[in-house]
Protein backbone atom coordinates (compact mmCIF):
# COMPACT_ATOMS: atom_id res chain seq x y z
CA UNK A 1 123.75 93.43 110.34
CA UNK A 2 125.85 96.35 112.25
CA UNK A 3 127.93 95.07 115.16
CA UNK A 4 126.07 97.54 117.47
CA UNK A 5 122.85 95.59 118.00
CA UNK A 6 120.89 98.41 116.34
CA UNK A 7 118.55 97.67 113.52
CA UNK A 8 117.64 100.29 111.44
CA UNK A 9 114.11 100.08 109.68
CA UNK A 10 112.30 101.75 107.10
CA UNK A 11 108.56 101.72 107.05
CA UNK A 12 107.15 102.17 104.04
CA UNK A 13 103.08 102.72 104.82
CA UNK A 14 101.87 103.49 107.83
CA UNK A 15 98.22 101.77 107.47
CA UNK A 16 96.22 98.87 109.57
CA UNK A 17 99.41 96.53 109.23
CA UNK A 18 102.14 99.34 109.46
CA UNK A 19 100.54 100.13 112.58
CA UNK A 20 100.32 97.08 114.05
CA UNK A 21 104.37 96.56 113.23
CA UNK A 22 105.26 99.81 114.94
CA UNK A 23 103.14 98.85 118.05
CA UNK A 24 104.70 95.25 118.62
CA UNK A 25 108.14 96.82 118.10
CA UNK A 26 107.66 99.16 120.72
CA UNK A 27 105.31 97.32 122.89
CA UNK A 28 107.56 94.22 122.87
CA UNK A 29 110.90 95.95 122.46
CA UNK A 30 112.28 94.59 125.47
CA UNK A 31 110.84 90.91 124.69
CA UNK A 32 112.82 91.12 121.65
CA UNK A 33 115.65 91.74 122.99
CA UNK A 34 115.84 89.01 125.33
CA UNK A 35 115.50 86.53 122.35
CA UNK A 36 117.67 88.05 119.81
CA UNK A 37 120.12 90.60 121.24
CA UNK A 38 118.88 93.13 119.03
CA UNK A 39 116.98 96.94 119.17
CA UNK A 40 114.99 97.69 116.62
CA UNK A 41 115.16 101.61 115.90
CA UNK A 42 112.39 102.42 113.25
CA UNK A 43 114.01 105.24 111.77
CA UNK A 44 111.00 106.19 109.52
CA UNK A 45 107.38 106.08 108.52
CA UNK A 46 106.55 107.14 105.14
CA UNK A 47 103.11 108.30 104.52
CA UNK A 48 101.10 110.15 102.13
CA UNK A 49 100.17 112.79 104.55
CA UNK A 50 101.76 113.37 108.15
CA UNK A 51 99.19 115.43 109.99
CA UNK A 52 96.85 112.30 109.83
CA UNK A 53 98.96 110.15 111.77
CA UNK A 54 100.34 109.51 115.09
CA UNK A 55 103.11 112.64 115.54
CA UNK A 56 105.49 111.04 117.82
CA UNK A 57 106.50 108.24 114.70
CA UNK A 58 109.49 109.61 112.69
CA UNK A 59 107.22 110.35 109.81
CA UNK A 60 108.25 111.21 106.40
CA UNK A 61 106.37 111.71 102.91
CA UNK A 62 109.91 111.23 101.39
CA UNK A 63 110.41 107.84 100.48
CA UNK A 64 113.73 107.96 98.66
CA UNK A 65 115.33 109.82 102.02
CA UNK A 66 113.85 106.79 104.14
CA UNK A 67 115.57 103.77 102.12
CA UNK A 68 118.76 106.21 101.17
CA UNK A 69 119.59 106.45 104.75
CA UNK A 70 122.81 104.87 105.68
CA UNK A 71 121.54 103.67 108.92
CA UNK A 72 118.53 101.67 107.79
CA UNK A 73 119.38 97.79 106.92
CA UNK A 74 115.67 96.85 106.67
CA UNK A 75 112.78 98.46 104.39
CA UNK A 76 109.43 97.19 105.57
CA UNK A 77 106.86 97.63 102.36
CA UNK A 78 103.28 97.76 103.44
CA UNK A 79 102.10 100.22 100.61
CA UNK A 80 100.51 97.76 98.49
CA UNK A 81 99.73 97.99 95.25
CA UNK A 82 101.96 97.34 91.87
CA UNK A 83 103.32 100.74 90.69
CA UNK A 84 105.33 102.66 93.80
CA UNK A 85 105.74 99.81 95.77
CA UNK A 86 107.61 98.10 93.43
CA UNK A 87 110.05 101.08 92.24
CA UNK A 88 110.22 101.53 96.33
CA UNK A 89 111.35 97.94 96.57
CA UNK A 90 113.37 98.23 93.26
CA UNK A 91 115.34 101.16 95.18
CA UNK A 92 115.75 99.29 98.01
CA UNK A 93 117.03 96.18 96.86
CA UNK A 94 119.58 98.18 94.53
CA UNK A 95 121.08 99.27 97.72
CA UNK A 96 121.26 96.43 99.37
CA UNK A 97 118.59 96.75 101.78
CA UNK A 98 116.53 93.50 102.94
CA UNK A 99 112.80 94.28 102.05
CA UNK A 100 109.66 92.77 103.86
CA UNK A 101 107.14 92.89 102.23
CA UNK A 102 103.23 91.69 102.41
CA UNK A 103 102.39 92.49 99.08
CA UNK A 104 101.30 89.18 97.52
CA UNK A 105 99.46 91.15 94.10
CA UNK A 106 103.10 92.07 93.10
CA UNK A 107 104.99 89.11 94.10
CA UNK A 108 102.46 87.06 91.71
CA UNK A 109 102.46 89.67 88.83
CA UNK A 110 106.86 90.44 89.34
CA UNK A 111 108.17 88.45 92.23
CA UNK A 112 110.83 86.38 89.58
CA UNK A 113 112.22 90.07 88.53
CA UNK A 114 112.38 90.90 91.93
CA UNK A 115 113.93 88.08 93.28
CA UNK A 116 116.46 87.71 91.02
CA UNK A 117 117.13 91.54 91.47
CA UNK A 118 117.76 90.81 95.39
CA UNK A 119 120.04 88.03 94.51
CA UNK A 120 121.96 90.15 91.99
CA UNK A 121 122.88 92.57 95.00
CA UNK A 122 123.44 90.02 97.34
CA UNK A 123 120.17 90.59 99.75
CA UNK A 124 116.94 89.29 100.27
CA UNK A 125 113.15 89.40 99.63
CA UNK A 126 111.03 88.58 102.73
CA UNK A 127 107.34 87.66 102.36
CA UNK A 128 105.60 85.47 105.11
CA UNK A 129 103.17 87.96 105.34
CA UNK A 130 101.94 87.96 101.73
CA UNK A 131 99.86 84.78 102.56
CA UNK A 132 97.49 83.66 105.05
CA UNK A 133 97.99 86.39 107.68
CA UNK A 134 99.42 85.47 110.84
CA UNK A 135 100.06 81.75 109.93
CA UNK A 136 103.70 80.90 109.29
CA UNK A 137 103.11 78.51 105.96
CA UNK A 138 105.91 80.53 103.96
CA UNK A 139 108.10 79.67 106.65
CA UNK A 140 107.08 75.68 106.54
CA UNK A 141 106.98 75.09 102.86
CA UNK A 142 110.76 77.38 102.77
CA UNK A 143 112.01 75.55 105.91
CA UNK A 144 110.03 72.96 107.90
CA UNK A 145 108.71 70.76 104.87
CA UNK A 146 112.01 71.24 102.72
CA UNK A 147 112.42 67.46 103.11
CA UNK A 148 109.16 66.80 100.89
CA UNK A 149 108.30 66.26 97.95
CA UNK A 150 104.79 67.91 98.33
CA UNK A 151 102.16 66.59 96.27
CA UNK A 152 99.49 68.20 96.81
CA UNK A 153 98.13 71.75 98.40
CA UNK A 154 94.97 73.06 99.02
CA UNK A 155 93.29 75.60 101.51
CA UNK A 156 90.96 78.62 102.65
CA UNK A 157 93.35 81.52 102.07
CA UNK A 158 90.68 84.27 101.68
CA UNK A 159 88.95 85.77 105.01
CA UNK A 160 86.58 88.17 103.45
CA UNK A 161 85.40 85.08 101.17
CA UNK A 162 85.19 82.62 104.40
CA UNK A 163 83.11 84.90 106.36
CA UNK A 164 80.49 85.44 103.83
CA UNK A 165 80.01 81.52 103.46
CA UNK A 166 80.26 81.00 106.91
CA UNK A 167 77.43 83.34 107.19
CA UNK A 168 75.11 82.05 104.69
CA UNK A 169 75.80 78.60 106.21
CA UNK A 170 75.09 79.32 109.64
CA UNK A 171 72.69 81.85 109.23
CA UNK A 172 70.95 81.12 105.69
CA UNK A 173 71.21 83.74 104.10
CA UNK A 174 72.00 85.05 100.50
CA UNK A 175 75.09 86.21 99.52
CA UNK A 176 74.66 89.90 99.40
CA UNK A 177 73.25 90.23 102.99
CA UNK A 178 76.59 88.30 103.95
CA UNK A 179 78.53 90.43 101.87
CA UNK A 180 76.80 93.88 103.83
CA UNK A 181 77.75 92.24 107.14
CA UNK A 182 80.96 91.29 106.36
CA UNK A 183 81.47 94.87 104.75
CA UNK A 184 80.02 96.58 107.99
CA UNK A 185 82.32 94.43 110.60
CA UNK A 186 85.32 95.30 108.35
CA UNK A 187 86.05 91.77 106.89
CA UNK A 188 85.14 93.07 103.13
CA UNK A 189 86.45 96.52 101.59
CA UNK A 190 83.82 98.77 100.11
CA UNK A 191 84.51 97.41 96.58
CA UNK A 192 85.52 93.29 97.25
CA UNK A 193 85.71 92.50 93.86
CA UNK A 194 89.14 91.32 94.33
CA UNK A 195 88.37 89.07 96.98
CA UNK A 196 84.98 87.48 95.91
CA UNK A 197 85.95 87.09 92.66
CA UNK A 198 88.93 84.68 94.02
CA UNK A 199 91.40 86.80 92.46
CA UNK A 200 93.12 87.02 95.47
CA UNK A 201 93.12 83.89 96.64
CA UNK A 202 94.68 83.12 93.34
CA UNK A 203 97.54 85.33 93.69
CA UNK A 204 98.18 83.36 97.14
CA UNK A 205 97.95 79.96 95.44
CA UNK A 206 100.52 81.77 93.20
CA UNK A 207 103.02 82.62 95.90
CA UNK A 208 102.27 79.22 97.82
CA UNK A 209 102.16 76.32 95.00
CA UNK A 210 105.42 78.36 93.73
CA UNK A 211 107.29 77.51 96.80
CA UNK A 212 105.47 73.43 97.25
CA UNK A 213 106.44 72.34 93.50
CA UNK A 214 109.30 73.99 92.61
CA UNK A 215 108.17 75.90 89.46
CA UNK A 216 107.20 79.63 88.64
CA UNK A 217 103.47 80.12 88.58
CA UNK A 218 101.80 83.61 87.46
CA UNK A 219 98.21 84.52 88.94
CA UNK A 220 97.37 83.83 84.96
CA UNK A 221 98.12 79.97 85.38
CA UNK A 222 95.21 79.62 88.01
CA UNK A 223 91.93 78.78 87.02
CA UNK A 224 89.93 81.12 88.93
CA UNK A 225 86.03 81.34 89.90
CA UNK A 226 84.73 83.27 93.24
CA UNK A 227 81.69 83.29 95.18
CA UNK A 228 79.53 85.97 93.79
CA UNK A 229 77.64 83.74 91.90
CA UNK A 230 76.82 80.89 94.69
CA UNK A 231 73.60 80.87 95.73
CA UNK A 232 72.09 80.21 99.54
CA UNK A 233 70.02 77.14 97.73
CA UNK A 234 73.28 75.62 96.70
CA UNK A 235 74.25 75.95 100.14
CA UNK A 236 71.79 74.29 101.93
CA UNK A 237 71.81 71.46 99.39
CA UNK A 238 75.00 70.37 99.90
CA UNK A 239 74.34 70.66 103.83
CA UNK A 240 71.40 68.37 103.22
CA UNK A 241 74.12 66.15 101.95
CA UNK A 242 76.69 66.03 104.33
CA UNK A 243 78.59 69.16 102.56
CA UNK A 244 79.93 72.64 103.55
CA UNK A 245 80.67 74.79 100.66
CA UNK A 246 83.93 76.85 100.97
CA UNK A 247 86.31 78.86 98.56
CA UNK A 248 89.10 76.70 97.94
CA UNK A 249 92.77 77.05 96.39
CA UNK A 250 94.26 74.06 95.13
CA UNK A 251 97.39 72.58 93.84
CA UNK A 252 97.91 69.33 92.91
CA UNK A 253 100.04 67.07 90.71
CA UNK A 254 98.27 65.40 87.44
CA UNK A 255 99.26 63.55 85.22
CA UNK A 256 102.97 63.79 83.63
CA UNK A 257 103.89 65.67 86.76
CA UNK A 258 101.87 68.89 85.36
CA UNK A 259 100.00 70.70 88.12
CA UNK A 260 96.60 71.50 88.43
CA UNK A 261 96.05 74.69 89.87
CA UNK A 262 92.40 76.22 90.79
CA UNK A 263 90.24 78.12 92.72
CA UNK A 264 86.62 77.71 93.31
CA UNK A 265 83.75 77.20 95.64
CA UNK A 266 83.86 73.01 96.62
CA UNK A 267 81.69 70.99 98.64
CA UNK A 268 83.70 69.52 101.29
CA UNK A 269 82.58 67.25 104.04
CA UNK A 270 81.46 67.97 106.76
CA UNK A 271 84.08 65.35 108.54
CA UNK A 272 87.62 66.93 106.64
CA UNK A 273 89.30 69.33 109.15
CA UNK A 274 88.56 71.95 106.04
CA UNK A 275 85.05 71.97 107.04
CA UNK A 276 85.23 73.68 110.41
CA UNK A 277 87.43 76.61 108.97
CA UNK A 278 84.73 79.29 109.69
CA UNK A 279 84.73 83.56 110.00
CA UNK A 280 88.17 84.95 108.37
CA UNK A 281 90.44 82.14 110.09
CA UNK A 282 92.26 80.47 107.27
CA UNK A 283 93.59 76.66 106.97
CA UNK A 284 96.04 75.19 104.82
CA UNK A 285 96.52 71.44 104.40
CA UNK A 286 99.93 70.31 103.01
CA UNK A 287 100.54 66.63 101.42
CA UNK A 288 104.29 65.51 101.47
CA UNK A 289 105.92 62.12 100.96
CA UNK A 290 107.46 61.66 104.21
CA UNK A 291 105.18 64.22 106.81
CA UNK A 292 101.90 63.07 104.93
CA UNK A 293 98.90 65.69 105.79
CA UNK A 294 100.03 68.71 107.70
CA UNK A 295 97.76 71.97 108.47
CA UNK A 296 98.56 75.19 109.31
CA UNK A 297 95.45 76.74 110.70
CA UNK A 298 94.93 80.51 112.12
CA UNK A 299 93.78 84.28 111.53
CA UNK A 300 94.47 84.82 107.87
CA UNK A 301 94.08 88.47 107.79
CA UNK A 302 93.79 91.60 110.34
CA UNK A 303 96.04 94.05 111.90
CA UNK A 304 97.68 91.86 114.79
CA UNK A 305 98.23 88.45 113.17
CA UNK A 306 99.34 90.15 110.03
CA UNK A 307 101.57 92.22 111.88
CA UNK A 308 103.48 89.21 113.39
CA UNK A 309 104.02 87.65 109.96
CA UNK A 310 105.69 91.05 109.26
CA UNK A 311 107.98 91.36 112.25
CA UNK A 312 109.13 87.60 112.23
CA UNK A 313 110.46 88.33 108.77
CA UNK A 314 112.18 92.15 110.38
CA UNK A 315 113.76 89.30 113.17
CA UNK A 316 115.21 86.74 110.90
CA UNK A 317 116.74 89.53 108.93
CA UNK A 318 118.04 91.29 111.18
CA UNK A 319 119.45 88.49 112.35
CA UNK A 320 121.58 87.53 109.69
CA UNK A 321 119.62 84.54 108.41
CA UNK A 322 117.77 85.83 105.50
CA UNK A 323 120.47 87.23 103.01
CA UNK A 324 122.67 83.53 103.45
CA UNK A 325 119.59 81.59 103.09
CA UNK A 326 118.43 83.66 100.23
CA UNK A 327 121.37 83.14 98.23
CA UNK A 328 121.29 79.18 98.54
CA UNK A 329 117.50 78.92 98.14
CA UNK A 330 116.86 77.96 94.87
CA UNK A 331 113.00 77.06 95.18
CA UNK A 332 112.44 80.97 94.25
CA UNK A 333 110.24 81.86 91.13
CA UNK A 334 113.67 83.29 89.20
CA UNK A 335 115.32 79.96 89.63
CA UNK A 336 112.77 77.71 88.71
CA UNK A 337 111.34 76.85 85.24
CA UNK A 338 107.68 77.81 84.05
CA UNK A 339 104.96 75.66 85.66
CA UNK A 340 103.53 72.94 83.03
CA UNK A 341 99.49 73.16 83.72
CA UNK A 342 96.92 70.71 82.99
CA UNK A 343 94.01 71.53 81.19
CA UNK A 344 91.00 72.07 83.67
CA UNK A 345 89.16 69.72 80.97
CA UNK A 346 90.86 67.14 81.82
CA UNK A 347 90.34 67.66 85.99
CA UNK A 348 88.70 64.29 87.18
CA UNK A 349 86.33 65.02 90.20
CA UNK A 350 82.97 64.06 91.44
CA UNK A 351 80.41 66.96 91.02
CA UNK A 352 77.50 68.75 92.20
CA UNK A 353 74.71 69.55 89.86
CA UNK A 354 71.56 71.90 90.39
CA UNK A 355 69.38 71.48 87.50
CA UNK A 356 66.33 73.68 87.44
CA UNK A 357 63.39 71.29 85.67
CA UNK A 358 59.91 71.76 84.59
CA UNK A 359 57.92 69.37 87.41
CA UNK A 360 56.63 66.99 84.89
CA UNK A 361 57.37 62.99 84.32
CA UNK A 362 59.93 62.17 81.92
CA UNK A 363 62.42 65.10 83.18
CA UNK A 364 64.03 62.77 85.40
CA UNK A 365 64.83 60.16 82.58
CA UNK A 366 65.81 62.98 80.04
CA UNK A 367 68.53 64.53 82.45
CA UNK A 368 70.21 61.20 83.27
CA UNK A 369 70.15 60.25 79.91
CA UNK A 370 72.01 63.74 78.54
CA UNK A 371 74.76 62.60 81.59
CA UNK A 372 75.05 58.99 80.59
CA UNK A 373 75.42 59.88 76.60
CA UNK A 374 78.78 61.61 78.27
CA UNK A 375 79.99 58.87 80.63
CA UNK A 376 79.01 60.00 83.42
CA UNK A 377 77.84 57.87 86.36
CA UNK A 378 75.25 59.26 89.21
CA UNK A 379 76.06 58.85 92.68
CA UNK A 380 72.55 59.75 93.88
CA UNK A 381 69.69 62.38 92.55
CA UNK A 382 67.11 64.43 94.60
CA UNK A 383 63.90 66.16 92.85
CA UNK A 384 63.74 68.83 95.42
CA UNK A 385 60.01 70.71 96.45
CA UNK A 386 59.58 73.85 95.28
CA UNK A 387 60.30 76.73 97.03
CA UNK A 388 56.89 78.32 95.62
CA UNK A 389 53.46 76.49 95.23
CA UNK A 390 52.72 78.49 92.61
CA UNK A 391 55.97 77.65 90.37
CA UNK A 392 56.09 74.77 87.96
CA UNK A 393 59.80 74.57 88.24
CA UNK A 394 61.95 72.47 90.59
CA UNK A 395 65.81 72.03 91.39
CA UNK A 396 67.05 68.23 90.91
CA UNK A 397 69.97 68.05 92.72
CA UNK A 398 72.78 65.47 91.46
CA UNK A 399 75.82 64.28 92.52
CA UNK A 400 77.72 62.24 90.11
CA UNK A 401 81.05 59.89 90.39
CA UNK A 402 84.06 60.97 89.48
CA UNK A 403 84.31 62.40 85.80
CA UNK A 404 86.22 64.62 83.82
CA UNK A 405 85.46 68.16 83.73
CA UNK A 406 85.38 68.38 79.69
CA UNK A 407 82.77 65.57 79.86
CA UNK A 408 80.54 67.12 82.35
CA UNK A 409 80.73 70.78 80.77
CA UNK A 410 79.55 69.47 77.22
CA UNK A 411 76.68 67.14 79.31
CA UNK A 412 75.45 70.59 81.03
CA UNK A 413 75.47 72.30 77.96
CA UNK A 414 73.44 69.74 76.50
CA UNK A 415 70.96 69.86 79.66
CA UNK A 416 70.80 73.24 79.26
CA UNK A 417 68.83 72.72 75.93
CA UNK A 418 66.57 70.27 76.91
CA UNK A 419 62.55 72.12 76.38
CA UNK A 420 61.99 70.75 80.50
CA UNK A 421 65.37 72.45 81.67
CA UNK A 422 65.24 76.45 82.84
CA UNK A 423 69.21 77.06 82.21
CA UNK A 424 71.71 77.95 83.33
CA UNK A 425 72.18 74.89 85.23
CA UNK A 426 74.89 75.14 88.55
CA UNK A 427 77.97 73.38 88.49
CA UNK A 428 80.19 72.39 91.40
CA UNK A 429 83.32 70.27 92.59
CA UNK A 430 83.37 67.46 95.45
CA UNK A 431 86.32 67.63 96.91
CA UNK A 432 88.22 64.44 97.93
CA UNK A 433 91.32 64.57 100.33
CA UNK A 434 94.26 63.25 98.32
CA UNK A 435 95.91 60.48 99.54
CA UNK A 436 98.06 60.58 102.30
C-alpha cells in the first residue's frame, strides 16, 4: 500500500451492504486508525442511478473511471450477480487492484478463473463476506485451523431458510405463513427461490468445503434439496421425538477420502449445539484432527454484520497482508485438483420416514416388511391419530438405523406401491455428530 497512510477504495454498489461499509468507515474512521495507522478515503460509489442515493458520497455511474483511478488500491464489489460483477472484478484484478468481494454465486460458478487471474497479476481476491455474514469462518478455515486436517463440516449457513423453520417450530405453523413473515420482516426477498430451494446454501458449502479439504468444488458437486417441500407435520414429529429440523450443509469425508457434500433439511437433536441455532443467526461446526469440534456461531446475513466481514477484508489489505498471503496460499480452488464425490447412494445415515397408510390391520406388518426385504433395521415406529375423524388415512412415523441411502430410496419406492400406502411417502436424514 502507498507510504502515505491513505487507502484509496472503490465501491462498487452502493446497496444494504455498500451502505453499511461506507457508514463504519466513516463512523469508525478514527477507531481505525488507532489500530492500523491507516485512512481510508473512499474515493467512489458506483451506482446505477445517483439521484437515489445519499449526495454527499463521491458517486459515480462510471465504473471503469472508479477502478482506473490511480489512487484507488482497493475495489470493494457488492454488485452481485455473475455478468458485470465479474468483468468489474476482471478489470480490477488486471490492474492490480485487491478486490473484496461478497459475492459467493460467482465465486462458486468462476472463483478458480478468478483466482488464478489475481495470482497472475500478483494481487488478491478477498471474500470473508461471501459466507455466513458477520462470522469470520473464511478467516479460520484460511488461518486459524490451517494446522488441521478437517474432516468433517457442517452448518446453518442460510438465514432466510433458518427463520422460516424456526417459525414453524416455535410457532406451528406451515411453511408458507413462515415464508410471508419472514418476507414481511425482510429476512426473505420477494422471490426466495434461491434461498429455499438451498441453492444458496450450496454455493456456501461450495466456497467453505473448498477451503476445509483442499479440493475445487462447483455448486454442481452438491447434492441439493431446500425446504419448500417440508411440511409443519414433519416438524412436530420429529419434536415429538427429541428432533429439531433445520437446513443443513454438509461436508464430510467417505470412503477412499471422497467427500460427501449435501444440503438438506435433517433432524438434529435437540441436545447438539446445532439445535438452538434459531431466526437468521447462522452456526458452523468444524471437525479437525488436532482442535476437534470448533463453532463459529453469529448473524449470518444483514447490513451491519455483513458489513464487518467486508471491512475486515478492506483492513487486512490495506495492510499489506493479503497480496503476500495470497501468493503462498495454495488451498485456493485454481490450485487444487477437482473434488472426488461420493455417490449420495451410498450415504449411510439413520432416517426419518412419514408414511401415509390406510388405518387398517396388516399395514403395519406390510411396511416393515417392504424395509426389511432392503436391509433395513427400525429403530422405533409410531401409528400416529389422525388429524381428521373423518379420514381413513394415518401417518406412521419411522425412524430406522443407520442404512444406505440407495437401500432406503428403492424400499420407499416399493412402499409407495403398496394398495394401503397414499404416496408419496417423506423422507428425511438423522443427523449424527461425527466423531470428535
Amino acid at each position: 500500500m502507498s507510504n502515505d497512510k491513505t487507502v484509496g477504495v472503490a465501491l462498487l454498489g452502493a446497496g444494504i451492504v455498500g451502505g453499511g461499509v461506507v457508514k463504519i468507515l466513516r463512523d469508525q474512521r478514527e477507531m481505525l486508525f488507532r489500530r492500523t495507522g491507516l485512512t481510508f478515503d473512499v474515493r467512489h460509489v458506483v451506482v446505477r442511478d445517483v439521484k437515489k442515493y445519499d449526495s454527499s458520497l463521491p458517486l459515480t455511474t462510471d465504473v471503469s473511471k472508479a477502478i482506473d483511478d490511480p489512487k484507488v488500491s482497493i475495489v470493494v464489489e457488492l454488485m452481485g450477480g455473475t455478468t458485470t460483477a465479474a468483468d468489474a472484478i476482471e478489470r480490477a484484478l488486471k490492474a492490480g487492484k485487491i478486490v473484496v468481494t461478497a459475492n459467493k454465486a460467482l465465486l462458486a460458478i468462476r472463483g478458480p478463473e478468478l483466482f488464478a487471474l489475481a495470482r497472475k497479476h500478483n494481487t488478491a481476491i478477498c471474500f470473508e463476506a461471501s459466507c455466513c455474514g458477520g462470522i469470520p469462518i473464511i478467516n479460520a478455515l484460511q488461518r486459524g485451523l490451517v494446522a488441521n486436517r478437517i474432516n468433517a463440516l457442517m452448518g446453518i449457513v442460510n438465514g432466510t431458510c433458518n427463520f422460516i423453520l424456526t417459525r414453524m417450530t416455535r410457532n406451528g405453523w406451515a411453511y408458507d405463513q413462515a415464508l410471508k413473515e419472514a418476507q414481511k420482516l425482510g429476512f426473505a426477498e420477494a422471490d426466495p427461490t434461491l434461498d429455499v430451494s438451498g441453492r444458496d446454501a450450496a454455493q456456501k458449502l461450495a466456497i467453505l468445503a473448498s477451503l476445509a479439504f483442499d479440493v475445487r468444488i462447483a455448486e454442481s458437486d452438491v447434492h441439493v434439496e431446500g425446504i419448500d417441500s417440508l411440511d409443519a407435520s414433519d416438524i412436530t414429529f420429529a419434536k415429538s421425538l427429541g428432533y429439531t429440523i433445520k437446513l443443513l450443509a454438509i461436508a464430510e469425508r467417505g470412503e477412499g477420502e471422497k467427500l460427501i457434500l449435501r444440503v438438506h433439511p435433517s433432524l438434529v437433536h435437540e441436545d447438539d449445539l446445532l439445535a438452538d441455532v434459531n431466526d437468521s443467526f447462522n452456526a458452523v461446526s468444524v471437525y479437525g484432527h488436532a482442535v476437534g469440534h470448533a463453532v463459529f456461531y453469529g448473524r449470518g446475513a444483514g447490513q451491519m454484520p455483513t458489513a464487518s466481514a467486508v471491512v475486515s477484508d478492506i483492513v487486512s489489505a490495506a495492510m499489506g497482508i493479503e497480496v503476500d498471503r495470497f501468493k503462498h496460499l495454495r488451498a485456493l480452488p485454481d490450485s487444487t485438483a477437482p473434488v472426488q464425490t461420493q455417490p449420495m447412494d451410498e450415504l449411510k445415515s439413520r432416517f426419518y420416514l412419514r408414511v401415509m397408510v390406510l388405518d387398517e390391520p396388516g399395514v403395519i406388518a406390510q411396511v416393515s416388511a417392504a424395509l426389511g426385504k432392503h436391509g433395513i433395521s427400525l429403530s422405533s415406529i409410531h401409528q400416529q391419530e389422525s388429524e381428521s375423524r373423518s379420514s381413513d388415512v394415518v401417518p406412521l412415523v419411522i425412524t430406522t438405523h443407520a442404512a444406505k441411502e440407495g437401500s432406503v430410496r428403492n424400499a420407499i419406492r416399493e412402499i409407495d406401491g403398496l394398495k394401503v400406502v397414499r404416496p408419496a411417502s417423506k423422507c428425511l436424514r438423522i443427523i449424527d455428530s461425527p466423531v470428535e
